[in-house]
N, C-alpha and C. Protein backbone atom coordinates (compact mmCIF):
# COMPACT_ATOMS: atom_id res chain seq x y z
N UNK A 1 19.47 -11.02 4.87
CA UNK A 1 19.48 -10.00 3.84
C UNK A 1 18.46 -8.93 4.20
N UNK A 2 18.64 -8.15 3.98
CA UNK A 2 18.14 -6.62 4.30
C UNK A 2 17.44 -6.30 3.25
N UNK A 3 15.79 -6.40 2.88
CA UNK A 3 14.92 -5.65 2.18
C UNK A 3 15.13 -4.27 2.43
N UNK A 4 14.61 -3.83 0.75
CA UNK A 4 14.51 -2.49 1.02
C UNK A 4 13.06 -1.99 1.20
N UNK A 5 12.80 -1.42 1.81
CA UNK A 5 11.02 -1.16 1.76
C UNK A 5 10.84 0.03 1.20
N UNK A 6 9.40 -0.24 0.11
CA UNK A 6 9.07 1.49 -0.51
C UNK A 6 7.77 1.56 -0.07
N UNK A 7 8.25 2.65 0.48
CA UNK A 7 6.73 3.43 1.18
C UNK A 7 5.87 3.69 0.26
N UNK A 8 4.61 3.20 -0.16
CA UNK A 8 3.94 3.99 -1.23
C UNK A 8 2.56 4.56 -0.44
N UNK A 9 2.74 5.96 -0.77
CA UNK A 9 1.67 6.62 0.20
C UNK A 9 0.56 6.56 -0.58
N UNK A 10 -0.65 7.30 -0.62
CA UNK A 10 -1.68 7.55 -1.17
C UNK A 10 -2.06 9.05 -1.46
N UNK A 11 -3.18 9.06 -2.11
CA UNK A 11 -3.54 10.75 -2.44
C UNK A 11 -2.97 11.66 -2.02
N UNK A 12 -2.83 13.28 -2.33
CA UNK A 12 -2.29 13.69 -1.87
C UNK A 12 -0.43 13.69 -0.58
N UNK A 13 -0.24 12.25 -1.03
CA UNK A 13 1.17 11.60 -0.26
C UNK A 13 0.81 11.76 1.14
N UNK A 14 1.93 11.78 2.19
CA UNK A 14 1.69 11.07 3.65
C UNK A 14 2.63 12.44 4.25
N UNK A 15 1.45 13.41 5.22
CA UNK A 15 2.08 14.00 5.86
C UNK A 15 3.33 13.79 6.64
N UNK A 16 3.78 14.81 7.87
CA UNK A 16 4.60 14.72 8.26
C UNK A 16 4.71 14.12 9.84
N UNK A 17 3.46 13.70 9.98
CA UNK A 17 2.80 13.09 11.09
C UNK A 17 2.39 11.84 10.98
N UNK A 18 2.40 11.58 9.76
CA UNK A 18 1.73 9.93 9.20
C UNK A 18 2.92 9.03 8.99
N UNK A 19 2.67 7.85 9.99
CA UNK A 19 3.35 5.86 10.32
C UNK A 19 4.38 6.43 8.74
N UNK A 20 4.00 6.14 7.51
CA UNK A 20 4.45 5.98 6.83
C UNK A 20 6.22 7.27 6.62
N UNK A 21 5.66 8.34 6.92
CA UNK A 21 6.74 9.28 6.69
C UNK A 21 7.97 9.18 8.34
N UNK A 22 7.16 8.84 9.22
CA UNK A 22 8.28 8.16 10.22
C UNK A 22 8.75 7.08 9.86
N UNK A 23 8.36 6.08 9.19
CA UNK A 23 9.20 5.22 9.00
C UNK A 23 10.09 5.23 7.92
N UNK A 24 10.17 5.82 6.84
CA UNK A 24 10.94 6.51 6.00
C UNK A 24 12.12 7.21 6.58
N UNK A 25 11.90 8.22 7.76
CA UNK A 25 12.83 8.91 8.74
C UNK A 25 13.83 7.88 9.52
N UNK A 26 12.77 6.92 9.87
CA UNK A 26 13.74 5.78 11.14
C UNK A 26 14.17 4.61 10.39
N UNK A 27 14.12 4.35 9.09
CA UNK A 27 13.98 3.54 8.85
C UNK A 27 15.42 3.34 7.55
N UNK A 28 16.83 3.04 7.90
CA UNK A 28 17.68 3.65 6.47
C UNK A 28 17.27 2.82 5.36
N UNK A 29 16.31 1.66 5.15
CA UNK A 29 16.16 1.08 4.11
C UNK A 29 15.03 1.40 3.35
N UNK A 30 14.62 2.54 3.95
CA UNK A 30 12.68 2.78 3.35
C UNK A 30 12.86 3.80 2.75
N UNK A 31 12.15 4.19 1.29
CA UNK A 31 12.43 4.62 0.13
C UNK A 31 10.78 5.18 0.02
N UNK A 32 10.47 6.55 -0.52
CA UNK A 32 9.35 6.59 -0.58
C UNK A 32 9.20 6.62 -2.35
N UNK A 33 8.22 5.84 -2.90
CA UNK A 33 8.13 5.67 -4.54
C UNK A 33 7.48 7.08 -4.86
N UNK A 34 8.39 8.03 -5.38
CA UNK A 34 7.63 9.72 -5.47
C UNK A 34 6.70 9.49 -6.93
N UNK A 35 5.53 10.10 -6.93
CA UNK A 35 4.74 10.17 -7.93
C UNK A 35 4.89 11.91 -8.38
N UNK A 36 4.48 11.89 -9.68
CA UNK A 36 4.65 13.16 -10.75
C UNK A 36 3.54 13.95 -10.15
N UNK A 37 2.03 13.05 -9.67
CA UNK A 37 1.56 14.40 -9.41
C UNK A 37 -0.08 13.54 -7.45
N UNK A 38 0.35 13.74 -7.19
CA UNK A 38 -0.02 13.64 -5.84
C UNK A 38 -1.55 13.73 -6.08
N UNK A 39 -1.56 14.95 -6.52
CA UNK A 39 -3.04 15.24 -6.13
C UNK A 39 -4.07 14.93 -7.29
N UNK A 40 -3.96 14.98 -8.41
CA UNK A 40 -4.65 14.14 -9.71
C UNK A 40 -4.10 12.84 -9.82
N UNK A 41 -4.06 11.54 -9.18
CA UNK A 41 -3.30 10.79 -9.46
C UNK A 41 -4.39 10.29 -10.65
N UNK A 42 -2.62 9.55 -11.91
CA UNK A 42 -3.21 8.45 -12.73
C UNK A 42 -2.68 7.49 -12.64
N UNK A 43 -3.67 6.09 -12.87
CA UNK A 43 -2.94 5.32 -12.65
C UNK A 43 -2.14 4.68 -13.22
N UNK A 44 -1.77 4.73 -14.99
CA UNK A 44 -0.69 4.65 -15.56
C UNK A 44 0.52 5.34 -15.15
N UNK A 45 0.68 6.32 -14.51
CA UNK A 45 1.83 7.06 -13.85
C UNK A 45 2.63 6.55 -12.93
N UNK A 46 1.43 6.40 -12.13
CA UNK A 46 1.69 5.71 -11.02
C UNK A 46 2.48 4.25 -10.74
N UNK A 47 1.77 3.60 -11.63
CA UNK A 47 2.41 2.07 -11.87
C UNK A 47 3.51 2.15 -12.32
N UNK A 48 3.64 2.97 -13.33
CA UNK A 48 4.92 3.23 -13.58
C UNK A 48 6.51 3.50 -13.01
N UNK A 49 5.85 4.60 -12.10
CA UNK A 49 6.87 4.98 -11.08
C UNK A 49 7.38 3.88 -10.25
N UNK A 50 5.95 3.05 -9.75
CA UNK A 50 6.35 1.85 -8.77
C UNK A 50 7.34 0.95 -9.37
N UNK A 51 6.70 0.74 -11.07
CA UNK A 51 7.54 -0.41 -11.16
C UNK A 51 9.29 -0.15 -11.70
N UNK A 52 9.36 1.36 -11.77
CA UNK A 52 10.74 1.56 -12.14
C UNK A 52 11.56 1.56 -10.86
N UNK A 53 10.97 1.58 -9.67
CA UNK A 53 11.04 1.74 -8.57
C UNK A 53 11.54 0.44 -8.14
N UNK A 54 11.04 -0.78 -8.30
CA UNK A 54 11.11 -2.00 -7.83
C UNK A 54 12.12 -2.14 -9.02
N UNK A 55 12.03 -2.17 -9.99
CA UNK A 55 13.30 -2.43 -11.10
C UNK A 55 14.66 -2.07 -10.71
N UNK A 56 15.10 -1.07 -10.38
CA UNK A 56 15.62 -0.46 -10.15
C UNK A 56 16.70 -0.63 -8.19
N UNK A 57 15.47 -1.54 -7.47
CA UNK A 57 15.81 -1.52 -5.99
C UNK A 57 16.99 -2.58 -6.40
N UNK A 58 17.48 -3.14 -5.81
CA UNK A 58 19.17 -4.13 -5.54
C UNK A 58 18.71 -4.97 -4.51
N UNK A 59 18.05 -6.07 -4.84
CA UNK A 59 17.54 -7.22 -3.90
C UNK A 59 16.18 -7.08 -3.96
N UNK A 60 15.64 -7.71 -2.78
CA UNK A 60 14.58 -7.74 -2.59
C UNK A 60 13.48 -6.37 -1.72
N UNK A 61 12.23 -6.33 -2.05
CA UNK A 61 11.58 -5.38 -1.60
C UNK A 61 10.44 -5.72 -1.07
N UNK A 62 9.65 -5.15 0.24
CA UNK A 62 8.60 -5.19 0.89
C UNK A 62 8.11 -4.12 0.55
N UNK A 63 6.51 -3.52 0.44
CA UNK A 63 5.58 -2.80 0.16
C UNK A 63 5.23 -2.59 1.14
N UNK A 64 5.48 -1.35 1.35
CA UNK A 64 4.49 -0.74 2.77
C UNK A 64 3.43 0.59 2.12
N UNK A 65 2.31 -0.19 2.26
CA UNK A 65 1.25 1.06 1.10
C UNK A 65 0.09 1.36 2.17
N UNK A 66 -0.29 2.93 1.76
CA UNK A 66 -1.17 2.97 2.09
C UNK A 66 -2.34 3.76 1.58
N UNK A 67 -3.69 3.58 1.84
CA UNK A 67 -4.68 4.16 1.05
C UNK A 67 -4.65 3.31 -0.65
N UNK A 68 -4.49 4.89 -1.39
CA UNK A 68 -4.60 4.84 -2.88
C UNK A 68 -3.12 3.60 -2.76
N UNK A 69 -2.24 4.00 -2.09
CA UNK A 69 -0.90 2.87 -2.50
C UNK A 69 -1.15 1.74 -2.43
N UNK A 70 -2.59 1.11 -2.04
CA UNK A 70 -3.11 -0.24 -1.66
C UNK A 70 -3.37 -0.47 -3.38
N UNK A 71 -4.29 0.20 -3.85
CA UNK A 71 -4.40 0.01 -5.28
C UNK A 71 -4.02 -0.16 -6.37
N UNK A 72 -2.39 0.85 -5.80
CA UNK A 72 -1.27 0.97 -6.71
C UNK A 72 -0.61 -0.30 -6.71
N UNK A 73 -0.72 -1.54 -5.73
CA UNK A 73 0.08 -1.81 -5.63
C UNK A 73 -0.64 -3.55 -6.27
N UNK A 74 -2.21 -3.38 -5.92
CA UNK A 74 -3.23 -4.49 -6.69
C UNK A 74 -3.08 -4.09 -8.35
N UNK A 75 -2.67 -2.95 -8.75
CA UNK A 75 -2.67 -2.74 -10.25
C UNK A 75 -1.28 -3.08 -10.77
N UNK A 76 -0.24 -3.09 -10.01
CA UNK A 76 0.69 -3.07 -10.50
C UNK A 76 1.12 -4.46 -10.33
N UNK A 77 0.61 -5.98 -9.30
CA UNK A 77 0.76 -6.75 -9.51
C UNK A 77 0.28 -7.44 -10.49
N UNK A 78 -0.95 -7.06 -10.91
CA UNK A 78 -2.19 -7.47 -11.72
C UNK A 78 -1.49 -7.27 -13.41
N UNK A 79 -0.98 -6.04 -13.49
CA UNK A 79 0.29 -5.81 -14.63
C UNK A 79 1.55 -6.33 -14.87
N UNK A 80 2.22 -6.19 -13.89
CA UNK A 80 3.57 -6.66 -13.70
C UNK A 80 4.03 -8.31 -13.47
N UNK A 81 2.76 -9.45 -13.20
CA UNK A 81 3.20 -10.36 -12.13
C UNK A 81 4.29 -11.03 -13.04
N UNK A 82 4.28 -10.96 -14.21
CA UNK A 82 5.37 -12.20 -14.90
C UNK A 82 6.48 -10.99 -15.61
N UNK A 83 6.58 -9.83 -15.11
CA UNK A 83 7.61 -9.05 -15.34
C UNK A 83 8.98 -9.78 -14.58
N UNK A 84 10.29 -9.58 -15.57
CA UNK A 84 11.57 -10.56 -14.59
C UNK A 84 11.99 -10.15 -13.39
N UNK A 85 11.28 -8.63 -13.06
CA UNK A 85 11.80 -8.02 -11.77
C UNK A 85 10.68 -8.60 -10.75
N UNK A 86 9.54 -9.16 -10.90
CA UNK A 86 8.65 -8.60 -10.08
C UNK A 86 8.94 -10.03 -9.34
N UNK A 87 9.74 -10.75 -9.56
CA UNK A 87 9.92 -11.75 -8.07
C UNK A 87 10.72 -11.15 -7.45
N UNK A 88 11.60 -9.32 -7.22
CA UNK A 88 12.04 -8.91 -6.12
C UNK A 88 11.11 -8.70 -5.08
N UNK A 89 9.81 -8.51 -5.05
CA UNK A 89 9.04 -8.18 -4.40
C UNK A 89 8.32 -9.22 -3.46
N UNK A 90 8.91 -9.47 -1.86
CA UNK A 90 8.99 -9.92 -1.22
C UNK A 90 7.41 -10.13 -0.66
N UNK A 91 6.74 -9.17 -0.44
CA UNK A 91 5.79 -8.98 0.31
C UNK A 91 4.88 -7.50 0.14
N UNK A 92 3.73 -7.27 1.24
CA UNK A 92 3.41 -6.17 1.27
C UNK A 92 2.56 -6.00 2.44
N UNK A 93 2.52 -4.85 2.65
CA UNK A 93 2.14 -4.81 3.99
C UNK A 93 0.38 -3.47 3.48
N UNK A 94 -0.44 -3.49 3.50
CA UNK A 94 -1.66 -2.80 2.89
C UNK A 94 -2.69 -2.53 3.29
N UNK A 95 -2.23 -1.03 3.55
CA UNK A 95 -2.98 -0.44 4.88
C UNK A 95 -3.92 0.94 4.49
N UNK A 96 -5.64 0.42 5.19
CA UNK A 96 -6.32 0.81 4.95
C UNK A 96 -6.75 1.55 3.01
N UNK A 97 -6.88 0.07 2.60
CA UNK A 97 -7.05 0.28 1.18
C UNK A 97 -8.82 0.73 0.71
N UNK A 98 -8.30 2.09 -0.03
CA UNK A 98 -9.64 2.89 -0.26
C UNK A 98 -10.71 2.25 -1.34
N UNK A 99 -11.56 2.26 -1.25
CA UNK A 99 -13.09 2.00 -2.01
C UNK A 99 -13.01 2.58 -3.72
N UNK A 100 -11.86 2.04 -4.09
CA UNK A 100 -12.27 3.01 -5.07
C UNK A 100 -13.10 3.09 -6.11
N UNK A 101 -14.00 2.10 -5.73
CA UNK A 101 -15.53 1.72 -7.09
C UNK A 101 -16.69 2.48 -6.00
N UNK A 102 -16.61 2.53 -5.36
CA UNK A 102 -18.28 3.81 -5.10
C UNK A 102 -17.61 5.31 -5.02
N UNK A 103 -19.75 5.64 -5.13
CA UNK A 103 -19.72 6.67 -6.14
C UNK A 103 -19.62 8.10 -6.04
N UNK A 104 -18.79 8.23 -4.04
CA UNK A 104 -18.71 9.23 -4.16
C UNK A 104 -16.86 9.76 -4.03
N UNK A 105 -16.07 8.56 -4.78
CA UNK A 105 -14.49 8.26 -4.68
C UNK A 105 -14.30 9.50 -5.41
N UNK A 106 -13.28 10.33 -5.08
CA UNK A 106 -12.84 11.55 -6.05
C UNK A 106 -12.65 11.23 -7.65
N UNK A 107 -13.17 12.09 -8.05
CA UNK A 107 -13.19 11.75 -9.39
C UNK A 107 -11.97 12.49 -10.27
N UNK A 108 -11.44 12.72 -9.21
CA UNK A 108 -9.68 13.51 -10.11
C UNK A 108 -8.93 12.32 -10.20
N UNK A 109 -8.85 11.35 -9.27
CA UNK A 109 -8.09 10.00 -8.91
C UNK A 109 -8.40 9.39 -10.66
N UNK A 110 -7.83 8.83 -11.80
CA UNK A 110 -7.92 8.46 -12.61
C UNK A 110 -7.33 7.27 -13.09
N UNK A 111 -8.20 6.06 -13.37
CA UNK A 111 -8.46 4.75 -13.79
C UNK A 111 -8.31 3.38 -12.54
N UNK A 112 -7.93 3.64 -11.56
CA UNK A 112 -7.70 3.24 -10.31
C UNK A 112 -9.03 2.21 -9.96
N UNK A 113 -10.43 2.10 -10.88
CA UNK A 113 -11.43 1.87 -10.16
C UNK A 113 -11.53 0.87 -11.81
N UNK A 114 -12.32 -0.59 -11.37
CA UNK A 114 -12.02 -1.41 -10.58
C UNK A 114 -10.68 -1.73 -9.83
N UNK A 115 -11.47 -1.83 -8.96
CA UNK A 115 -10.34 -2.46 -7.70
C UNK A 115 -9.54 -3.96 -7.99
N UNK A 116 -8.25 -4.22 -8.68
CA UNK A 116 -7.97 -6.34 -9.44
C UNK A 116 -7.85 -6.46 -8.07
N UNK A 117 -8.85 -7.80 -8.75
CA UNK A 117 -9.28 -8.88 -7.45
C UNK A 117 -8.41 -9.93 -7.71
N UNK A 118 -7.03 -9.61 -8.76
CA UNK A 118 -6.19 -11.15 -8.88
C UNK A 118 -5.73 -11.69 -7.06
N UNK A 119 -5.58 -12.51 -7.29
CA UNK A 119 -4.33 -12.87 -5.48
C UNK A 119 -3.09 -12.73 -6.50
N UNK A 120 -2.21 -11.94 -5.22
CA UNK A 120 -1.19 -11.27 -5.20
C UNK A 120 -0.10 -12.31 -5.73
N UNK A 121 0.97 -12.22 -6.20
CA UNK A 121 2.10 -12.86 -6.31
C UNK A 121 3.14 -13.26 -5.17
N UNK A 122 2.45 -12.53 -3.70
CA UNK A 122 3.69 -12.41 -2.86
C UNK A 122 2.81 -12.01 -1.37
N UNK A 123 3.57 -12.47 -0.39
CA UNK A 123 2.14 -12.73 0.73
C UNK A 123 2.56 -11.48 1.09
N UNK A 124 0.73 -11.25 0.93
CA UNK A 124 0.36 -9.96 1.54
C UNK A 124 -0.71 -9.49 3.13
N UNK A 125 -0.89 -8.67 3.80
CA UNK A 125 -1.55 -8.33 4.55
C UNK A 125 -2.39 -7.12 4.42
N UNK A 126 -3.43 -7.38 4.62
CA UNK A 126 -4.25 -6.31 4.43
C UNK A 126 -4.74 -5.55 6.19
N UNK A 127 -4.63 -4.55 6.36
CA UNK A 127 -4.88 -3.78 7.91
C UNK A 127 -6.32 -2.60 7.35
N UNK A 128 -7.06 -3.39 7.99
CA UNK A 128 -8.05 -1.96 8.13
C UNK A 128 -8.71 -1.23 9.73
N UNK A 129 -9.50 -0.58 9.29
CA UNK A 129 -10.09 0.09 10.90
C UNK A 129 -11.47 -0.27 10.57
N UNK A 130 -12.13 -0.32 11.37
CA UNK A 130 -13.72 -0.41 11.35
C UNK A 130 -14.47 0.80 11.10
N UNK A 131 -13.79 2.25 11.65
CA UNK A 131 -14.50 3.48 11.12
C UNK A 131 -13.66 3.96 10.35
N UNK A 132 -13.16 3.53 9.18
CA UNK A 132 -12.43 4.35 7.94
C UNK A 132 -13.64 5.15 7.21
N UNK A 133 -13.15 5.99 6.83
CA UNK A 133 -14.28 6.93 6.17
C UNK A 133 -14.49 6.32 4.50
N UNK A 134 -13.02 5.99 4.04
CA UNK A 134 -13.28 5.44 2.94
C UNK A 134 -12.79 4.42 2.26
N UNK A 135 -13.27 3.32 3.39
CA UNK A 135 -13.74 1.82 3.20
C UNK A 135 -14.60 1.42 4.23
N UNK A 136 -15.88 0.65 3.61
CA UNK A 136 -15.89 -0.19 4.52
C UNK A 136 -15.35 -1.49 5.09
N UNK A 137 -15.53 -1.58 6.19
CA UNK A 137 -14.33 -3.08 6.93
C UNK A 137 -14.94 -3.95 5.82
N UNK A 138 -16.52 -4.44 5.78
CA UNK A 138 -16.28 -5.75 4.95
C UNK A 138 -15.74 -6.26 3.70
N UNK A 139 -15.57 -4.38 2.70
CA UNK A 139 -15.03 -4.57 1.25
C UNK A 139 -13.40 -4.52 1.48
N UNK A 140 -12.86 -4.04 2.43
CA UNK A 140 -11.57 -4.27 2.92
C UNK A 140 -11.23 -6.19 3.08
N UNK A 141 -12.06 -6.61 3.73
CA UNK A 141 -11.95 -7.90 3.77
C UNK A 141 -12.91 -8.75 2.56
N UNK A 142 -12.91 -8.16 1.92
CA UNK A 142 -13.34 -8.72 0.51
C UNK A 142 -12.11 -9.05 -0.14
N UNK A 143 -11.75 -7.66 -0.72
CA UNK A 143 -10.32 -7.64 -0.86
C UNK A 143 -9.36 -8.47 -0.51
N UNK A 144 -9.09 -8.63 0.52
CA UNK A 144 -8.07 -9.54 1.37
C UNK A 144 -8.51 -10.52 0.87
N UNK A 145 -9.42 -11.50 1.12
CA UNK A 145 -9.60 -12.73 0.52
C UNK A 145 -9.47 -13.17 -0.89
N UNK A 146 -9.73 -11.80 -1.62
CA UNK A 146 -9.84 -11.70 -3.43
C UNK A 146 -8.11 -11.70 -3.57
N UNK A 147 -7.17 -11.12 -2.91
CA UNK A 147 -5.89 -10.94 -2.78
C UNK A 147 -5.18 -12.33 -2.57
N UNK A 148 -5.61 -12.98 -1.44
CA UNK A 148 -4.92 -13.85 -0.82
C UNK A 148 -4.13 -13.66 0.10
N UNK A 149 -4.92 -12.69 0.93
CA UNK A 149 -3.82 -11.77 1.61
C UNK A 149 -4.49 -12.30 3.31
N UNK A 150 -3.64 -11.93 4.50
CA UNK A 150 -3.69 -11.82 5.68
C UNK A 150 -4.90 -10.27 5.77
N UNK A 151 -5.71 -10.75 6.47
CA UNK A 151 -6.34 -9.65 7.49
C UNK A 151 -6.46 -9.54 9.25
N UNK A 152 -6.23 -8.18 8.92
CA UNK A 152 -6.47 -7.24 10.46
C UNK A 152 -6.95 -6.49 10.57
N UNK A 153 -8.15 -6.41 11.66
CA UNK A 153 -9.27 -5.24 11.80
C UNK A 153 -8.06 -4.66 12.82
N UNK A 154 -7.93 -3.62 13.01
CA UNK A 154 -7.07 -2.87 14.23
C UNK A 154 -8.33 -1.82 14.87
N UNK A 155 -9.64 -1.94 14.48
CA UNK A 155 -10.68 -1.11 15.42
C UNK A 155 -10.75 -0.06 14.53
N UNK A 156 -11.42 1.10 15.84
CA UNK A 156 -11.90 2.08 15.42
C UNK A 156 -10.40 3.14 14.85
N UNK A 157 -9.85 3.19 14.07
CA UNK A 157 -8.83 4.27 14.05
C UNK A 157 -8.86 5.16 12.42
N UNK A 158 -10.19 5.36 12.54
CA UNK A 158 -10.18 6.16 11.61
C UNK A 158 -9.40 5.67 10.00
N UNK A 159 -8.51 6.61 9.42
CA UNK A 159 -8.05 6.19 7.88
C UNK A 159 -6.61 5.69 7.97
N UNK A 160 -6.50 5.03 9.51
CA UNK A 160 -4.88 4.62 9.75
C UNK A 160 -3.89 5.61 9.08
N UNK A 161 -4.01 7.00 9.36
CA UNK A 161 -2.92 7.68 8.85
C UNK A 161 -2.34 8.89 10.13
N UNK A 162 -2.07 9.63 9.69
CA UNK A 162 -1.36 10.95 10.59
C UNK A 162 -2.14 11.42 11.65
N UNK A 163 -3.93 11.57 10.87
CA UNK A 163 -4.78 11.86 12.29
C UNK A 163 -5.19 10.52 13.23
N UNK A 164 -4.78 9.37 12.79
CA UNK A 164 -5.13 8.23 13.76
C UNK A 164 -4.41 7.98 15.23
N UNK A 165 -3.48 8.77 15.41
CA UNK A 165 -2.95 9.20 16.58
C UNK A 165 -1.87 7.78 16.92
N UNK A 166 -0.89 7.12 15.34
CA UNK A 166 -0.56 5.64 15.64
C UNK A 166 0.82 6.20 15.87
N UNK A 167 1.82 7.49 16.00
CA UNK A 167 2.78 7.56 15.54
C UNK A 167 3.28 6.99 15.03
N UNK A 168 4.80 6.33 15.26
CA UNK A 168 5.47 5.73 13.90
C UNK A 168 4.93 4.28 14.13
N UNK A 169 4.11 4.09 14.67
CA UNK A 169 2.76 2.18 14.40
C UNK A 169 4.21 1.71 14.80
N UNK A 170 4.03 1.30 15.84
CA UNK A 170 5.76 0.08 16.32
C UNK A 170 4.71 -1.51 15.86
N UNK A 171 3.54 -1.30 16.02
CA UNK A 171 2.59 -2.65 15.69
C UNK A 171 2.57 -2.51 13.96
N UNK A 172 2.47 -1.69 13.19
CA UNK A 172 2.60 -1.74 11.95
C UNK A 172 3.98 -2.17 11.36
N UNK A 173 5.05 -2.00 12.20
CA UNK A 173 6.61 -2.14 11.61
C UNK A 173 6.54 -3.40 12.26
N UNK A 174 6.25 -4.24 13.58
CA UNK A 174 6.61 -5.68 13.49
C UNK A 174 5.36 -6.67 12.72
N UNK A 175 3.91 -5.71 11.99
CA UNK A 175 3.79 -6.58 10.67
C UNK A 175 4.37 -6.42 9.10
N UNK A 176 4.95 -5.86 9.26
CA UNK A 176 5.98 -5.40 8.12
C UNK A 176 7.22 -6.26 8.39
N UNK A 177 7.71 -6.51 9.20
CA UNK A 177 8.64 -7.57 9.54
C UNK A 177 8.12 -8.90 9.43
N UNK A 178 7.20 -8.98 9.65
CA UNK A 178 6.59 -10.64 9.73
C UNK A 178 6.19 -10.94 8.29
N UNK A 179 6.17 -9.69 7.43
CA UNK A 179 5.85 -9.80 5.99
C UNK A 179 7.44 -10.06 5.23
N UNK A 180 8.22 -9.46 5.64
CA UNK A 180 9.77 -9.32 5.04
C UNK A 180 10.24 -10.54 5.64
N UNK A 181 9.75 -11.56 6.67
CA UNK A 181 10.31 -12.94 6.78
C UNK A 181 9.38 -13.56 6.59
N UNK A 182 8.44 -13.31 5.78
CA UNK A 182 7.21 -14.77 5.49
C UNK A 182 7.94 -15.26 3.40
C-alpha cells in the first residue's frame, strides 16, 4: 500500500531549493499541508490544517516535517492521539526540529512553545545537524528520547534545508521509507 506523505514545512514554508519542495515535485504521493499564514504562524491554525489534512488523506500517511513542522507535528499528536483518524498516521520523519522555548525564538511564531514531550503515537525519527542555528544537537536529542523517536546526527549541515546544499536528500527519502515500512 502506498502512503501518502505530507510535507509539513516550517516558518516562512520551504523554498524552491529545499529536500522538502523536491520531494513534493518527485514524489506523486507527497502533499504539502498549506497553512493560512506562513509567516505569523499560530499554532491553533496550524494543527488544524494538519489535522484536516490527515482526516481527509485515503489510507495511511507518513510525516515528512521540517523545522516549525517538527512542532506542528509534537502538538498535533499531543492533541489528536485518540482522534479516530489519527491511527492513519503511519510514521514521521522530523527534521531539524527548532528550539522553540529559548529566548531569542521569534516571537511572531504563536503558542508553539512548550515544546510536548508526550512519545509519539507512531514511530518516529528525529534528524538533526550539529551546527543548526536553531537547535542545539543535545535538545534535539532530548526531544527524540521525550518522543520515543529514532535519532540522527547527520553533522555539520547547518538548518537541513535549501541552504544545506542536500538537494532532494536521496538519504532523507530512504529514511522516510524505513519510516513508511516500520
Amino acid at each position: 500500500m502506498t502512503h501518502t506523505i505530507l510535507i509539513l514545512p516550517g516558518l516562512f514554508n520551504s523554498g524552491e531549493g529545499h529536500w522538502q519542495t523536491l520531494w513534493e515535485a518527485k514524489l506523486p504521493n507527497a502533499h504539502r499541508v498549506l497553512q493560512s499564514d506562513w509567516d505569523s504562524p499560530d499554532r491553533r491554525d496550524w494543527v488544524a490544517a494538519l489535522d484536516a489534512a490527515i482526516s481527509a488523506a485515503d489510507g495511511p500517511v507518513v510525516l515528512a516535517a521540517h523545522s516549525l513542522g517538527c512542532a506542528l507535528t509534537a502538538w498535533w499528536a499531543s492533541q489528536h492521539r485518540d482522534a479516530a483518524h489519527a491511527g492513519k498516521v503511519a510514521g514521521a520523519l522530523l527534521v531539524a526540529p527548532p528550539d522553540v522555548e529559548r529566548a531569542d525564538f521569534p516571537v511572531f511564531v504563536t503558542g508553539f512553545a512548550p515544546m510536548p514531550r508526550t512519545p509519539l503515537p507512531f514511530p518516529a525519527m528525529v534528524i538533526a545537524s550539529s551546527d543548526d542555528p536553531w537547535c542545539a544537537l543535545r535538545r534535539a536529542h532530548d526531544w527524540a528520547t521525550a518522543w520515543q523517536a529514532k535519532f540522527h546526527d547527520i553533522g555539520a549541515r547547518g538548518h537541513i534545508n535549501g541552504d544545506s546544499g542536500l538537494g532532494d536528500w536521496p538519504e532523507g527519502r530512504e529514511w522516510l521509507g524505513l519510516i513508511a515500512r516500520s
